[in-house]
Protein backbone atom coordinates (compact mmCIF):
# COMPACT_ATOMS: atom_id res chain seq x y z
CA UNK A 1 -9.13 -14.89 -27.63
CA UNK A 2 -6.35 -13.89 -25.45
CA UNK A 3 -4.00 -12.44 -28.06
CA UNK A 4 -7.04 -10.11 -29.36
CA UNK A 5 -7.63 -8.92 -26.37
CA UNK A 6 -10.09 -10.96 -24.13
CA UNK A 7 -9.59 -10.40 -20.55
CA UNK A 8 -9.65 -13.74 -18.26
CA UNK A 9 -12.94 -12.82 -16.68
CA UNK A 10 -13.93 -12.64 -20.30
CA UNK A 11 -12.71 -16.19 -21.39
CA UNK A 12 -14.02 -17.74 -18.20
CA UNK A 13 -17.33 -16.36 -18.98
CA UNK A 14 -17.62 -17.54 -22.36
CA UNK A 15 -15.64 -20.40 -22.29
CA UNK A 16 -16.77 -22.21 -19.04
CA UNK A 17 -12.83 -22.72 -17.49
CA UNK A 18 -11.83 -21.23 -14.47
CA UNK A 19 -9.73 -18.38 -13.70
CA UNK A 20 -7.44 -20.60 -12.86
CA UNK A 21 -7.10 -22.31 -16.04
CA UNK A 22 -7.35 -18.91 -17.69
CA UNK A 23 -3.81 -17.75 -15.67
CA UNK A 24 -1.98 -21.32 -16.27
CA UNK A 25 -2.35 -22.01 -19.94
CA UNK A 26 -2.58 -18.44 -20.60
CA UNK A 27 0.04 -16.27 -18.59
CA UNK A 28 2.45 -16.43 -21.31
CA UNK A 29 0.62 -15.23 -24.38
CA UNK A 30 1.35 -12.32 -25.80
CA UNK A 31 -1.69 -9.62 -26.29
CA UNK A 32 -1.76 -8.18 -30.06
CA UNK A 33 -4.49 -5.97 -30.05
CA UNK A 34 -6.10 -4.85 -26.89
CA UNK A 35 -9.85 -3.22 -27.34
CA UNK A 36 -9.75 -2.70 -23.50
CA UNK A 37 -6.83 -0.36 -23.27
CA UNK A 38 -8.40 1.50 -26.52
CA UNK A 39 -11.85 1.70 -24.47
CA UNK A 40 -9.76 2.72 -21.57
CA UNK A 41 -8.22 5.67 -23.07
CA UNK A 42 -11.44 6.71 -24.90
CA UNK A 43 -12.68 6.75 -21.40
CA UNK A 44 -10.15 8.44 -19.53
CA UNK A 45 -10.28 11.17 -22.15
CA UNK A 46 -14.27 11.67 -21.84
CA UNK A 47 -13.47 12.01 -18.14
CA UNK A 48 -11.96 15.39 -17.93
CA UNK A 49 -15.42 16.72 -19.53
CA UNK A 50 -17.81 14.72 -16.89
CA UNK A 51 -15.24 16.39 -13.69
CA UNK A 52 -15.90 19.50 -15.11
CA UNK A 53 -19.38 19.16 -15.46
CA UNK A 54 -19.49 18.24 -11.96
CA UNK A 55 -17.54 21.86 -10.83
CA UNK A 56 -13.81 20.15 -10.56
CA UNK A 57 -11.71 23.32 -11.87
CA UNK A 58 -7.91 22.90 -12.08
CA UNK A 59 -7.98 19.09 -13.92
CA UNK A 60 -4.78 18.30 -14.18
CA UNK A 61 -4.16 14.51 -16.95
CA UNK A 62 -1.81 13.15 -14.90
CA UNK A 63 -1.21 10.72 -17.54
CA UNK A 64 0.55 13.65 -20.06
CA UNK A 65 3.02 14.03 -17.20
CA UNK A 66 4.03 10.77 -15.72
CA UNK A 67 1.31 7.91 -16.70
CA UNK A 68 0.85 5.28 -13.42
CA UNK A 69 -1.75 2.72 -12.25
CA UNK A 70 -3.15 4.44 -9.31
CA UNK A 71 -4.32 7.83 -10.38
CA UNK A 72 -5.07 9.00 -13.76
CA UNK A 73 -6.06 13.41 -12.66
CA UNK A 74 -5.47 16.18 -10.14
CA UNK A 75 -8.29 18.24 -10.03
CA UNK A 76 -9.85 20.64 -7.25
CA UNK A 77 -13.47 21.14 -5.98
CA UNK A 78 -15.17 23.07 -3.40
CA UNK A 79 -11.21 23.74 -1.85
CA UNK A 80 -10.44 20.35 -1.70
CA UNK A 81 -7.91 18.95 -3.76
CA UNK A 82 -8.39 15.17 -5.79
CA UNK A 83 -6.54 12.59 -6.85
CA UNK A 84 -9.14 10.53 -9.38
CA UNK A 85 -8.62 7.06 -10.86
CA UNK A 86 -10.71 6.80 -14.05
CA UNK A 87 -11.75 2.95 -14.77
CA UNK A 88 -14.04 1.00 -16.86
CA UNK A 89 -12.87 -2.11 -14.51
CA UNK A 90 -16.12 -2.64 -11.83
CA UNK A 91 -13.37 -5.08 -9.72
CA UNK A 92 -10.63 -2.18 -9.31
CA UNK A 93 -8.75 -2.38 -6.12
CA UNK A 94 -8.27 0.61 -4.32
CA UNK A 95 -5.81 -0.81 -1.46
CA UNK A 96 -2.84 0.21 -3.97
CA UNK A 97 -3.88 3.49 -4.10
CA UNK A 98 -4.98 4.21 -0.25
CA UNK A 99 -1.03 3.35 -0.03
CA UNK A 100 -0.61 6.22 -2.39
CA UNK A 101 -2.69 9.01 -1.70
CA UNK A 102 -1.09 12.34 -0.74
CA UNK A 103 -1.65 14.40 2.84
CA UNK A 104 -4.05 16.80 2.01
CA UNK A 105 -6.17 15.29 -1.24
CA UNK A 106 -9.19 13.21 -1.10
CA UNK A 107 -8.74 9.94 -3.32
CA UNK A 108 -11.34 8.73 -5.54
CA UNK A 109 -12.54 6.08 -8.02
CA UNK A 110 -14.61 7.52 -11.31
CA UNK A 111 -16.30 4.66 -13.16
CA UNK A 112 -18.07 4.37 -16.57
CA UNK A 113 -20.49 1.90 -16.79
CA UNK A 114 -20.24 1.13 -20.56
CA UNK A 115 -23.37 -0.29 -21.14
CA UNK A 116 -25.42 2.43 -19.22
CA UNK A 117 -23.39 4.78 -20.68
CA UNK A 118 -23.44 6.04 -16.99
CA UNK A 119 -20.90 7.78 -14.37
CA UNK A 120 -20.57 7.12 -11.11
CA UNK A 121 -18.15 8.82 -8.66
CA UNK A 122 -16.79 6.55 -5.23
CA UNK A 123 -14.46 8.42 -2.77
CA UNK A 124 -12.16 5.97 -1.05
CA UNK A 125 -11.32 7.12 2.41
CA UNK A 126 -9.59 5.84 5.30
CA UNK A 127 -9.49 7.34 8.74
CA UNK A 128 -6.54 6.57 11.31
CA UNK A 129 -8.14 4.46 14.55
CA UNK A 130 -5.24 4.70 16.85
């Protein structure tokens, strides 16, 4: 399962094992063919349209210029500049990227739900106490 793809939470969910197990006997195997990374990009691409129809204007891929794991566009709205993370993953951490934002943008998390077929649009904030 694991070289065509299957995530661990995946294989613990069908199979039965825990994650544990999954990241033991499994940590070493190769992936072949990844559907998740194709349904990523598919995603990532459809997400340009869905910013725009929600009046970002400057979206910048941030991918076709350097790609990284913590944002995937630059786009502005309403004078405020974004830095959006596109995902299809419902467990993404955002403590990497509060670590990365930049002064002056808002940070936030865009999320397909797949089997709604269904955005949703989280902005991750932190404010400094003291």
């Amino acid at each position: 399962m694991r070289k065509e793809g299957a995530t661990y939470p995946m294989i613990v969910e069908k199979l039965g094992v825990s994650k544990w197990a999954c990241i033991q006997y499994l940590k070493n195997v190769e992936v072949e063919n990844s559907y998740v990374e194709e349904e990523w990009k598919e995603v990532e691409d459809e997400a340009e349209r869905v910013l725009a129809e929600h009046g970002f204007e400057d979206i910048l891929n941030l991918n076709k210029i350097s790609p990284t794991p913590y944002w995937d566009y630059y786009a502005k709205k309403d004078g405020e500049r974004w830095l959006i993370d596109v995902t299809i993953n419902r467990h993404k951490g955002v403590d990497q990227k509060i670590a990365r934002m930049t002064e002056g943008c808002c940070g936030a998390i865009l999320l397909k739900k797949k089997e709604e077929e269904k955005w949703e649009f989280f902005e991750i904030g932190i404010r400094q106490a003291w």
